[in-house]
Protein backbone atom coordinates (compact mmCIF):
# COMPACT_ATOMS: atom_id res chain seq x y z
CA UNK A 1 -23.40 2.95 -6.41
CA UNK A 2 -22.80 5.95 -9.15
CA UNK A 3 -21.93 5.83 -12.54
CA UNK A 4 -18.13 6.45 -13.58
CA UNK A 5 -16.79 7.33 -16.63
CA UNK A 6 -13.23 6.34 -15.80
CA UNK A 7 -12.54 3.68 -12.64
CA UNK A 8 -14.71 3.84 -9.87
CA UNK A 9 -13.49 4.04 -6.32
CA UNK A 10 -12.38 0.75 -5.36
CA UNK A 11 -14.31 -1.24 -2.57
CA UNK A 12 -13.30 -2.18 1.04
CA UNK A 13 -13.46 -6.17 -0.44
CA UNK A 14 -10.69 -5.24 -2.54
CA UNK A 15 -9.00 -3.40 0.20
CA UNK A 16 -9.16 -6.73 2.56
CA UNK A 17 -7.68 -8.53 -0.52
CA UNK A 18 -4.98 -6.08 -0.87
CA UNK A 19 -3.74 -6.19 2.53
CA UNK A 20 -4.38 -10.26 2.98
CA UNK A 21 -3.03 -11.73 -0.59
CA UNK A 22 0.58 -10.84 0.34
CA UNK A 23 0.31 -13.34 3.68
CA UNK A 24 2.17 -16.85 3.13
CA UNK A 25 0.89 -20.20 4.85
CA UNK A 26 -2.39 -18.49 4.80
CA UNK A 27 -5.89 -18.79 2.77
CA UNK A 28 -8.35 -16.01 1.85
CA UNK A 29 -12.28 -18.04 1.07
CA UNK A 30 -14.10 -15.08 -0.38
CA UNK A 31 -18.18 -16.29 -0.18
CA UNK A 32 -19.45 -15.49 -3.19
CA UNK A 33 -19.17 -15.59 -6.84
CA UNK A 34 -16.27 -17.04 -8.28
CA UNK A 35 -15.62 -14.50 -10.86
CA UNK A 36 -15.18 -12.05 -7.95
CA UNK A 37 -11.66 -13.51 -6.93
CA UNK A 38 -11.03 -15.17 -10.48
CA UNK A 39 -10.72 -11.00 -11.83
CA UNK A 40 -9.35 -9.98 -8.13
CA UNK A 41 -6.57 -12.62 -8.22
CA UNK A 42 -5.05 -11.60 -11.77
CA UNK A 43 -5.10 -8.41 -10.92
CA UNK A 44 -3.05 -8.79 -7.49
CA UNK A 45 -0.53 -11.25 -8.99
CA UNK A 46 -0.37 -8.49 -11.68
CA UNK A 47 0.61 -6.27 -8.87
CA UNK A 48 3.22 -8.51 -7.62
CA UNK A 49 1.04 -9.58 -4.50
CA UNK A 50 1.70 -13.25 -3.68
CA UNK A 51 1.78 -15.89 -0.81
CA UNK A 52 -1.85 -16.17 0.59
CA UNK A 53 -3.72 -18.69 -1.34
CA UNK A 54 -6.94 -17.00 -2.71
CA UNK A 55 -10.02 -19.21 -3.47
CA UNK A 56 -13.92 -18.65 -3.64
CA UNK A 57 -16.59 -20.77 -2.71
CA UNK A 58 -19.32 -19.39 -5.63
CA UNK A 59 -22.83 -19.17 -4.78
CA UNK A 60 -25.92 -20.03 -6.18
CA UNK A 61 -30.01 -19.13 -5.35
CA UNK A 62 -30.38 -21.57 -3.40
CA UNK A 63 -28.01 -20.13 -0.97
CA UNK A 64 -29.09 -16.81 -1.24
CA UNK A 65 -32.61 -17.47 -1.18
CA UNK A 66 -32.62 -20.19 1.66
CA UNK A 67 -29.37 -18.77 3.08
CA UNK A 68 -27.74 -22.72 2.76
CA UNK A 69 -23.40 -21.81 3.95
CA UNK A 70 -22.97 -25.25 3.41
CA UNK A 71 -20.51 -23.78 0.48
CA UNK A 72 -18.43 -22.08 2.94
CA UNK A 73 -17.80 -25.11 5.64
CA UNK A 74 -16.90 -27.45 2.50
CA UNK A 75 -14.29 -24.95 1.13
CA UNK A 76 -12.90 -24.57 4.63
CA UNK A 77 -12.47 -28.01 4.62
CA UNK A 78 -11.13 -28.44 1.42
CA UNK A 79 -8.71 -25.87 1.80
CA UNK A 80 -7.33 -27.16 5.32
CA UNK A 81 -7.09 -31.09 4.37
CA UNK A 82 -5.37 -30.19 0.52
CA UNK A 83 -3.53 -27.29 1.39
CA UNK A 84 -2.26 -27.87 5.13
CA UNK A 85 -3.46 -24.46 5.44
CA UNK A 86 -4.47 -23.38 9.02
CA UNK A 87 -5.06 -20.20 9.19
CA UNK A 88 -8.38 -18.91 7.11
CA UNK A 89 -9.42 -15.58 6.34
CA UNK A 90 -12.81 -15.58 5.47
CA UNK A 91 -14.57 -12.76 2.95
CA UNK A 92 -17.80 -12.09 1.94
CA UNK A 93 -18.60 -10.46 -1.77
CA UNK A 94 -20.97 -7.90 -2.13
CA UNK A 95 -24.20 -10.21 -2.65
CA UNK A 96 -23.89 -12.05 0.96
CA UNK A 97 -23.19 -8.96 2.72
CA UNK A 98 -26.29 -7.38 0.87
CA UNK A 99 -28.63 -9.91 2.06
CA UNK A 100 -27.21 -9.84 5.75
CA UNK A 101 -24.81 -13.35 5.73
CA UNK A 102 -23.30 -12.85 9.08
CA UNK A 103 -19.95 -14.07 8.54
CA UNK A 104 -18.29 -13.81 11.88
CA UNK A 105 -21.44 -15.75 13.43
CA UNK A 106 -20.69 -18.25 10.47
CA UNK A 107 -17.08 -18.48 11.62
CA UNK A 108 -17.67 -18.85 15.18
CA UNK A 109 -20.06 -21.85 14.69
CA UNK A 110 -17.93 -23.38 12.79
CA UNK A 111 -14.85 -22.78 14.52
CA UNK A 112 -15.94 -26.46 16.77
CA UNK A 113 -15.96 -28.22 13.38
CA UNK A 114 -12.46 -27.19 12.84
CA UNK A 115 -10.43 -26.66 15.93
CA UNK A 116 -7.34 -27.08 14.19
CA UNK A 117 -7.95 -24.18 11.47
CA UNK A 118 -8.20 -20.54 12.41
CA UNK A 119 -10.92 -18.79 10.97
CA UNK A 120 -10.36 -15.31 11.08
CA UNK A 121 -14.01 -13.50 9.59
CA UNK A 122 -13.83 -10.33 7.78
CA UNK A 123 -17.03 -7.73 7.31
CA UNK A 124 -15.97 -5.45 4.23
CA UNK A 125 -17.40 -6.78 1.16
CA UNK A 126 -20.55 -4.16 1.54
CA UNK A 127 -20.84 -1.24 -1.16
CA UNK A 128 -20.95 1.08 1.76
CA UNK A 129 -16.96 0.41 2.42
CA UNK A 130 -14.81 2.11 0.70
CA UNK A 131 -10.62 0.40 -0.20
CA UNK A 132 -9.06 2.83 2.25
CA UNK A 133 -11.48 1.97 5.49
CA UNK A 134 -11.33 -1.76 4.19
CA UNK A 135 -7.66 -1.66 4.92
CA UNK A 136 -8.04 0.16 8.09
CA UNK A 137 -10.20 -2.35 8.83
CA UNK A 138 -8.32 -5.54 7.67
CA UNK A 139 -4.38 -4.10 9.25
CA UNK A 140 -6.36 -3.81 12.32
CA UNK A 141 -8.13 -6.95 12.68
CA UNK A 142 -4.97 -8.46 11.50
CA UNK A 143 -2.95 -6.58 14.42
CA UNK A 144 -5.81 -7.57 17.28
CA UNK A 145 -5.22 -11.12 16.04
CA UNK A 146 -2.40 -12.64 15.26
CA UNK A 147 0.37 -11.29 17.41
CA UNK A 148 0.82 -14.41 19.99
CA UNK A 149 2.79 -13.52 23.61
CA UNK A 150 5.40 -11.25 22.34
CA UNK A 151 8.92 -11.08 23.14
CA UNK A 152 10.80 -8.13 22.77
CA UNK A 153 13.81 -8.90 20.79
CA UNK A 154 17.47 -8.27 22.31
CA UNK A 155 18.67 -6.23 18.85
CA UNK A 156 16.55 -3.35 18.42
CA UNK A 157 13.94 -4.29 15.72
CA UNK A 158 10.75 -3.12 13.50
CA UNK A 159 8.11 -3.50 11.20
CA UNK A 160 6.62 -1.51 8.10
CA UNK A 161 2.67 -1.29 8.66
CA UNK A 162 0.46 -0.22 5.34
CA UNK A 163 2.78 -1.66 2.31
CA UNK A 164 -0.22 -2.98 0.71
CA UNK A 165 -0.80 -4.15 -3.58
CA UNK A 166 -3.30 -1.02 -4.12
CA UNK A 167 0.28 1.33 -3.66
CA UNK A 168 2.14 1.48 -6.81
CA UNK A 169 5.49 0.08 -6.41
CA UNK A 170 4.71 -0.96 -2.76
CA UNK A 171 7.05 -3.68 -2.30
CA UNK A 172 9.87 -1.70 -3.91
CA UNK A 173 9.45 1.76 -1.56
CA UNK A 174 9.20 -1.09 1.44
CA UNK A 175 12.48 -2.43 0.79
CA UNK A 176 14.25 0.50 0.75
CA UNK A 177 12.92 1.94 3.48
CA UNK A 178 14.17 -1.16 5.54
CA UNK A 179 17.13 -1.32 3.88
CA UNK A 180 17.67 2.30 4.72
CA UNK A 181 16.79 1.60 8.74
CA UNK A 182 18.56 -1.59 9.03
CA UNK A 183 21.87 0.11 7.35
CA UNK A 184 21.26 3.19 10.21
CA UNK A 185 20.59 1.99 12.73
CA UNK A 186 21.52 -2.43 12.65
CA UNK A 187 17.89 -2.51 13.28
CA UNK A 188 16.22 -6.18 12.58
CA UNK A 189 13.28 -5.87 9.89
CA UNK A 190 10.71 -8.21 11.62
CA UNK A 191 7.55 -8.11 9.56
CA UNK A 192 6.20 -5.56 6.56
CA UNK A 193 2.38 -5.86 7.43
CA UNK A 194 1.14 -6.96 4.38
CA UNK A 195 3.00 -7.65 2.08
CA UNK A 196 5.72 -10.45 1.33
CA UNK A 197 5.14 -11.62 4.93
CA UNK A 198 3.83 -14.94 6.58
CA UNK A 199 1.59 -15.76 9.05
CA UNK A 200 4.44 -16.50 11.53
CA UNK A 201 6.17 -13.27 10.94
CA UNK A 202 2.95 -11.38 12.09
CA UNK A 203 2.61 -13.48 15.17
CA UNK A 204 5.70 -11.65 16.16
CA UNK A 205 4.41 -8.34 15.35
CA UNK A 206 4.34 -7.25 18.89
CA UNK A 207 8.55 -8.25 19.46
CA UNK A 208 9.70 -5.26 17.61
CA UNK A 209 11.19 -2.00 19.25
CA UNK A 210 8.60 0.54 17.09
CA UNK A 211 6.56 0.21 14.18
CA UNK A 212 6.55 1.80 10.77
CA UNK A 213 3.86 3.23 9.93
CA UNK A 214 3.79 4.29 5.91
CA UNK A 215 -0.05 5.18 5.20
CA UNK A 216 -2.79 6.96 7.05
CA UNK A 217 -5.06 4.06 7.02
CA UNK A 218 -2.14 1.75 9.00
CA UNK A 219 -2.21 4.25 12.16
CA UNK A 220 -5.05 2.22 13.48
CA UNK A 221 -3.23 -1.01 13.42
CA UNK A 222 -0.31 0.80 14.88
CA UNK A 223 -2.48 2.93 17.62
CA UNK A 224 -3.84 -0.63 18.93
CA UNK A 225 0.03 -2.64 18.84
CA UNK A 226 0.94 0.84 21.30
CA UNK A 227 -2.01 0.52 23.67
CA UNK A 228 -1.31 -3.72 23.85
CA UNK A 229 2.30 -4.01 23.85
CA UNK A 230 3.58 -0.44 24.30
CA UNK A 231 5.26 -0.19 21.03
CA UNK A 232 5.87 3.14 20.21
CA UNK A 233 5.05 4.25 16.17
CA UNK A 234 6.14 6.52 13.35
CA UNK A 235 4.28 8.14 10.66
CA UNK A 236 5.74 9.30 7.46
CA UNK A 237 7.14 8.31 4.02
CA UNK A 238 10.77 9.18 3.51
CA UNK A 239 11.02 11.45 -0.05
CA UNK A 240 13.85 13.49 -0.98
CA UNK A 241 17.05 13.93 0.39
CA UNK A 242 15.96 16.28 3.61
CA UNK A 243 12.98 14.25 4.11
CA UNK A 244 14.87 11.12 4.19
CA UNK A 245 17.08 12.49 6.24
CA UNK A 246 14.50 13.61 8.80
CA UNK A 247 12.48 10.42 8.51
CA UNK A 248 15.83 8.84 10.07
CA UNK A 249 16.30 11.81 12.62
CA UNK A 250 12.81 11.02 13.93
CA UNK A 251 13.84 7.03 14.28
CA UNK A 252 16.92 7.96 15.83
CA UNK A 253 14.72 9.55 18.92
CA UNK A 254 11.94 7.23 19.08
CA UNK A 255 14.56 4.41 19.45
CA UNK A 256 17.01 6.32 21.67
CA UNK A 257 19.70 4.88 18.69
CA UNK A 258 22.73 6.24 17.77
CA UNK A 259 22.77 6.74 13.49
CA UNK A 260 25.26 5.51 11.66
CA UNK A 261 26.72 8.39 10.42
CA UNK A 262 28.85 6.84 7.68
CA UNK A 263 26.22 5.13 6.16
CA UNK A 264 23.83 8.27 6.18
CA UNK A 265 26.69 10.14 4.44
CA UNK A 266 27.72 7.43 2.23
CA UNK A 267 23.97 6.90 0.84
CA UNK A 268 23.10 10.68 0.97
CA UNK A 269 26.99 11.59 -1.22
CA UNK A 270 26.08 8.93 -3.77
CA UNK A 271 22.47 10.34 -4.96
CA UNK A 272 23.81 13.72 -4.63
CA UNK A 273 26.15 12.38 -7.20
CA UNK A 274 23.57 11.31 -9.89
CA UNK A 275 21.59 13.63 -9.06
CA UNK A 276 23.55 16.90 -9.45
CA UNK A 277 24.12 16.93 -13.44
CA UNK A 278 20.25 16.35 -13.91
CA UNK A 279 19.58 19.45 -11.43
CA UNK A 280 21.73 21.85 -13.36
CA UNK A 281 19.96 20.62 -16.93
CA UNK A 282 16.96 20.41 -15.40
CA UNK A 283 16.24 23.71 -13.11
CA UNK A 284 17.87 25.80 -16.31
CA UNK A 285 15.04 24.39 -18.59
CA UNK A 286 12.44 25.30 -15.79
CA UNK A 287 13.67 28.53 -15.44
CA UNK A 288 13.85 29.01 -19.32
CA UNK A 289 10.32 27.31 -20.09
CA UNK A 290 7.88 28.96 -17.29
CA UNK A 291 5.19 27.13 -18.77
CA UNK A 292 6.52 24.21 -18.17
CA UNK A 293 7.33 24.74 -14.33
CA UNK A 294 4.40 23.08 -13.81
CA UNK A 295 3.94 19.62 -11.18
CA UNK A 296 0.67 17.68 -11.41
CA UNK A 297 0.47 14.98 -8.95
CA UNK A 298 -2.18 12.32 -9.17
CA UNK A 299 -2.53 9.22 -6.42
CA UNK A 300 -3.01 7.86 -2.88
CA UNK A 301 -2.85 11.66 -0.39
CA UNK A 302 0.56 10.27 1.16
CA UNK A 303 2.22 9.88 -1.80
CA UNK A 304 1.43 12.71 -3.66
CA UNK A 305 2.65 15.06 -0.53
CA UNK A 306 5.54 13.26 -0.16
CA UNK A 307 6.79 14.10 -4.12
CA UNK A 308 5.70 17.40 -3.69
CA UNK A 309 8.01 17.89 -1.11
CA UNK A 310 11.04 16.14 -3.60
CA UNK A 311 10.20 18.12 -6.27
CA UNK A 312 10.56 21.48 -4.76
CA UNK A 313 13.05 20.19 -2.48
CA UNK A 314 15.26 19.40 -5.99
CA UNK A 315 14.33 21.11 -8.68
CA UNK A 316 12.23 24.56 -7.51
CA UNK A 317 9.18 23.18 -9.24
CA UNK A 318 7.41 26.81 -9.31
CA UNK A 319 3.59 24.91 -9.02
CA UNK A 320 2.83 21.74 -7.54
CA UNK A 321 -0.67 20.82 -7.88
CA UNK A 322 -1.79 17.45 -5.94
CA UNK A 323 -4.79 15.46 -6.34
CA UNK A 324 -5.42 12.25 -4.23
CA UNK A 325 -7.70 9.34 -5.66
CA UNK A 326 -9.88 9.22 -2.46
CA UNK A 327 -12.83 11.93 -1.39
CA UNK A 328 -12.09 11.07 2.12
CA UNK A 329 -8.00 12.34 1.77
CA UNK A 330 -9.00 15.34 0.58
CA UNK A 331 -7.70 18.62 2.07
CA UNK A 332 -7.04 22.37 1.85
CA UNK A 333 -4.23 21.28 -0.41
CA UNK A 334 -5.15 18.53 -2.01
CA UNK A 335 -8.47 18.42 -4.24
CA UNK A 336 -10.06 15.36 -4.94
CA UNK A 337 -9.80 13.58 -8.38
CA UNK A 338 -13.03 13.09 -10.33
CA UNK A 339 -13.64 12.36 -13.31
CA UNK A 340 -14.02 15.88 -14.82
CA UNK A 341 -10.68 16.64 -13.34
CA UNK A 342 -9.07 14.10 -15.08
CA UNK A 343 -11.03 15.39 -18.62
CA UNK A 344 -9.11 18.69 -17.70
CA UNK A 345 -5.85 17.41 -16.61
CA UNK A 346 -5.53 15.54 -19.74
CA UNK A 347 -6.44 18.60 -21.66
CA UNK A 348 -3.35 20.25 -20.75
CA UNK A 349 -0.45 19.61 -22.36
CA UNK A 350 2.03 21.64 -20.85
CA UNK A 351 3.95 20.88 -17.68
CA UNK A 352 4.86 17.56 -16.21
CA UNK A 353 2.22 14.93 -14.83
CA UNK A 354 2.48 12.18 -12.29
CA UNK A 355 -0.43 9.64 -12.09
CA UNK A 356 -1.73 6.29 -12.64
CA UNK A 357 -1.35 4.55 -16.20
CA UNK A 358 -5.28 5.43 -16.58
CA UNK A 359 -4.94 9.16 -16.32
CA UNK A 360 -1.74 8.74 -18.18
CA UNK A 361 -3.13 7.25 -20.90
CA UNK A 362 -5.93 9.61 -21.15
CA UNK A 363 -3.34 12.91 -21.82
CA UNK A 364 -1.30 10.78 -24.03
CA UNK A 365 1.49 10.61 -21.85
CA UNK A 366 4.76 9.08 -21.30
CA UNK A 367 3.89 5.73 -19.01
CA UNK A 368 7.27 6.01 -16.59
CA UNK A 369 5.87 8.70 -14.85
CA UNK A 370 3.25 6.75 -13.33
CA UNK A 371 2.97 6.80 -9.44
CA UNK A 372 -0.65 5.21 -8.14
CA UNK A 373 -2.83 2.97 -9.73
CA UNK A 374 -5.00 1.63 -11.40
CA UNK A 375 -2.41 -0.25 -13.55
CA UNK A 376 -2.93 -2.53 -16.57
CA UNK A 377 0.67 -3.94 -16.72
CA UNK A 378 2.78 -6.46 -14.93
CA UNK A 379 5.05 -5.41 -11.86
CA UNK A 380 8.06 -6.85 -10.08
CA UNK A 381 9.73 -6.63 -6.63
CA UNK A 382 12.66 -5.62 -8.06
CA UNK A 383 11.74 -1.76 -9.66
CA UNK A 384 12.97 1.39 -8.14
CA UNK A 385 11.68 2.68 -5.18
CA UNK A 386 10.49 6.13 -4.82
CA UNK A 387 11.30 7.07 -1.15
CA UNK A 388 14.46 6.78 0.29
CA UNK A 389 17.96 8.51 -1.12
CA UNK A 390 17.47 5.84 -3.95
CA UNK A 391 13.83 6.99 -4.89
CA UNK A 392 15.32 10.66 -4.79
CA UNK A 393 17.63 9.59 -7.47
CA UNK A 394 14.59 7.75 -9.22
CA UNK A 395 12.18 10.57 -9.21
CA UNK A 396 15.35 12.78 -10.42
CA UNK A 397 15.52 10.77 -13.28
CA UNK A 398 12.11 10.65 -14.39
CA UNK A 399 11.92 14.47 -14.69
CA UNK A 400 14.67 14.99 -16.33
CA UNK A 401 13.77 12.64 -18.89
CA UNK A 402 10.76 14.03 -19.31
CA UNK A 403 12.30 17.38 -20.49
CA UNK A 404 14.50 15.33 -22.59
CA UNK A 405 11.37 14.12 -24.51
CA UNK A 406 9.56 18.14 -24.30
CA UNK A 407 12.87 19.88 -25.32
């Protein structure tokens, strides 16, 4: 593992535990020191990821010496005769994966010893996993799972795959998307897979009429759900006014729905609204101040490409430069953010910047504008969104107060 000045790429053990601490009636028994999931689970409830009941077994030498999992089958048990719990996800930290603790040969040989308990193993606790293939991995295993002898249901229906705690404002940007589907099209919202969901809502998984999928790393998940159940998928984030609007276009033919025009007009007339007298301001003071025409965009690849496309979409935004917080994202457009890009992105003063509160902090900037994490501060369910008509009028906002504070 390398040395980092600022936060280090975050594991695929946190990824699991971003994707899996959102999951009611359910129990995540990480093997391996307690401090581990003591630090992990203040920062998810931090996030505003609850529901799944996070616990660790610790560990000691004699279990990593002898290789004694006598910890783990007492915590299962524990967990299943005080909680009522009966569905177990089990993790390993980095120590037991680094000395070879086969965990889904643990959970199978136990699985006799507890026939009422599902124990549901999961491998990404190594350093060679990175967060965004440990929630590939964990919306996956999830989706190969759970979903139990679906049912299509009779009013056309779907789920959100990929709103996970590691996506700033994740729970906010879910909601409106399904508030934005359910007012088009009098769709049923089934399941958002993982967050703010239960164990019996993702047992249904495989009822709905498509799946939507709002990160790269969910496609997977989505890709197997086709292949099982034939349910067709769609990938995107809706940002913007004409990318909402085409985000809804696309539903309307995978569905073979009819949109509610009203509502599309209704919602798309009432940000155009608010955000008309901030265009005018705004665009003038771009125009005026070319220095300041300037977009930095810091965050998950998605995201960032998503308020790109808002920002020119809105307000002309001469340069919009996008950095995503994962080497793996990175494309012709969008560079990679190390840590001697940050030193030079908080360098420069002029122009507007979009990050997490880390990079924020480091150029002395205003904390609003923050859009990925890491995050030191407590979140809600109940913040603005940034997709949808609604996040249109958020981002909007944010801008233009911006050049209220540079003007």
């Amino acid at each position: 593992m390398g040395l980092y000045k600022t936060v280090p790429p975050l594991s695929g053990r946190m990824g699991a535990l971003w994707c899996l601490s959102g999951i009611a009636d359910s129990a995540v028994i990480e093997y391996g020191c307690m401090g581990h999931m003591a630090y992990g689970r203040t920062f998810l409830h931090r996030m505003g990821s609850y529901g799944g009941h996070l616990y660790s077994t610790h560990i000691g030498e004699t279990d990593i010496a002898m290789g004694d999992t006598s910890r783990l089958s007492r915590a299962i048990e524990w967990v299943s005769e005080k909680e009522g719990i009966k569905t177990i996800f089990l993790l390993p930290s980095s120590v037991p994966e680094v000395i070879g603790v086969d965990l889904e040969a643990i959970a199978q040989e136990l699985s006799p010893q507890f026939p009422d308990i599902v124990l549901i193993p999961f491998t990404a606790g190594g350093f060679d996993t990175w967060g965004d293939k440990g929630i590939e991995m964990t919306l996956l295993k999830l989706a190969e799972t759970l979903p139990d002898n679906p049912v299509r249901t009779q009013k056309p229906s779907f789920n959100i795959i990929g709103s996970c705690a590691d996506m700033f404002r994740f729970q906010a940007d879910a909601s409106e998307m399904a508030r934005l589907v359910s007012g088009a099209f009098d769709m049923e919202h089934l399941c958002t897979m993982a967050s703010r969901t239960s164990i019996s809502k993702l047992e249904h998984l495989g009822d709905a009429h498509i799946n939507l999928v709002v990160r790269r790393e969910g496609e997977a998940a989505a890709k197997y759900l086709r292949r099982r159940y034939g349910t067709p998928y769609l990938m995107g984030r809706p940002y913007g006014l004409e990318g909402t609007l085409a985000w809804l276009e696309q539903i309307e033919v995978q569905c073979k729905l009819k949109v509610r025009e009203s509502f599309v007009r209704g919602e798309k007339a009432e940000a155009m609204e608010q955000i008309e007298p901030m265009q005018t301001v705004l665009t003038r003071f771009l125009r005026v101040h070319r220095e300041e025409a300037r977009l930095i965009l810091a965050g998950h690849a998605d995201v960032v490409r998503g308020i790109e496309q808002c920002a020119r979409e809105l307000f002309g935004f001469e340069t919009v430069t996008c950095y995503c917080d994962n080497p793996g994202m990175k494309s012709a457009d969008i560079n990679y953010l190390t840590d001697k890009v940050k030193e030079e992105i908080a360098a420069e003063q002029k122009g507007f910047l979009m990050g997490s509160q880390e990079l924020l902090n480091m150029a002395e900037r205003e904390q609003s504008l923050q859009i990925s994490t890491p995050d030191y501060l407590w979140h809600h369910a109940y913040e603005p969104p940034f997709v949808g008509f609604r996040g249109a009028v958020h981002l909007a906002s944010l801008w233009t107060n911006e050049m209220m504070r540079k003007d």
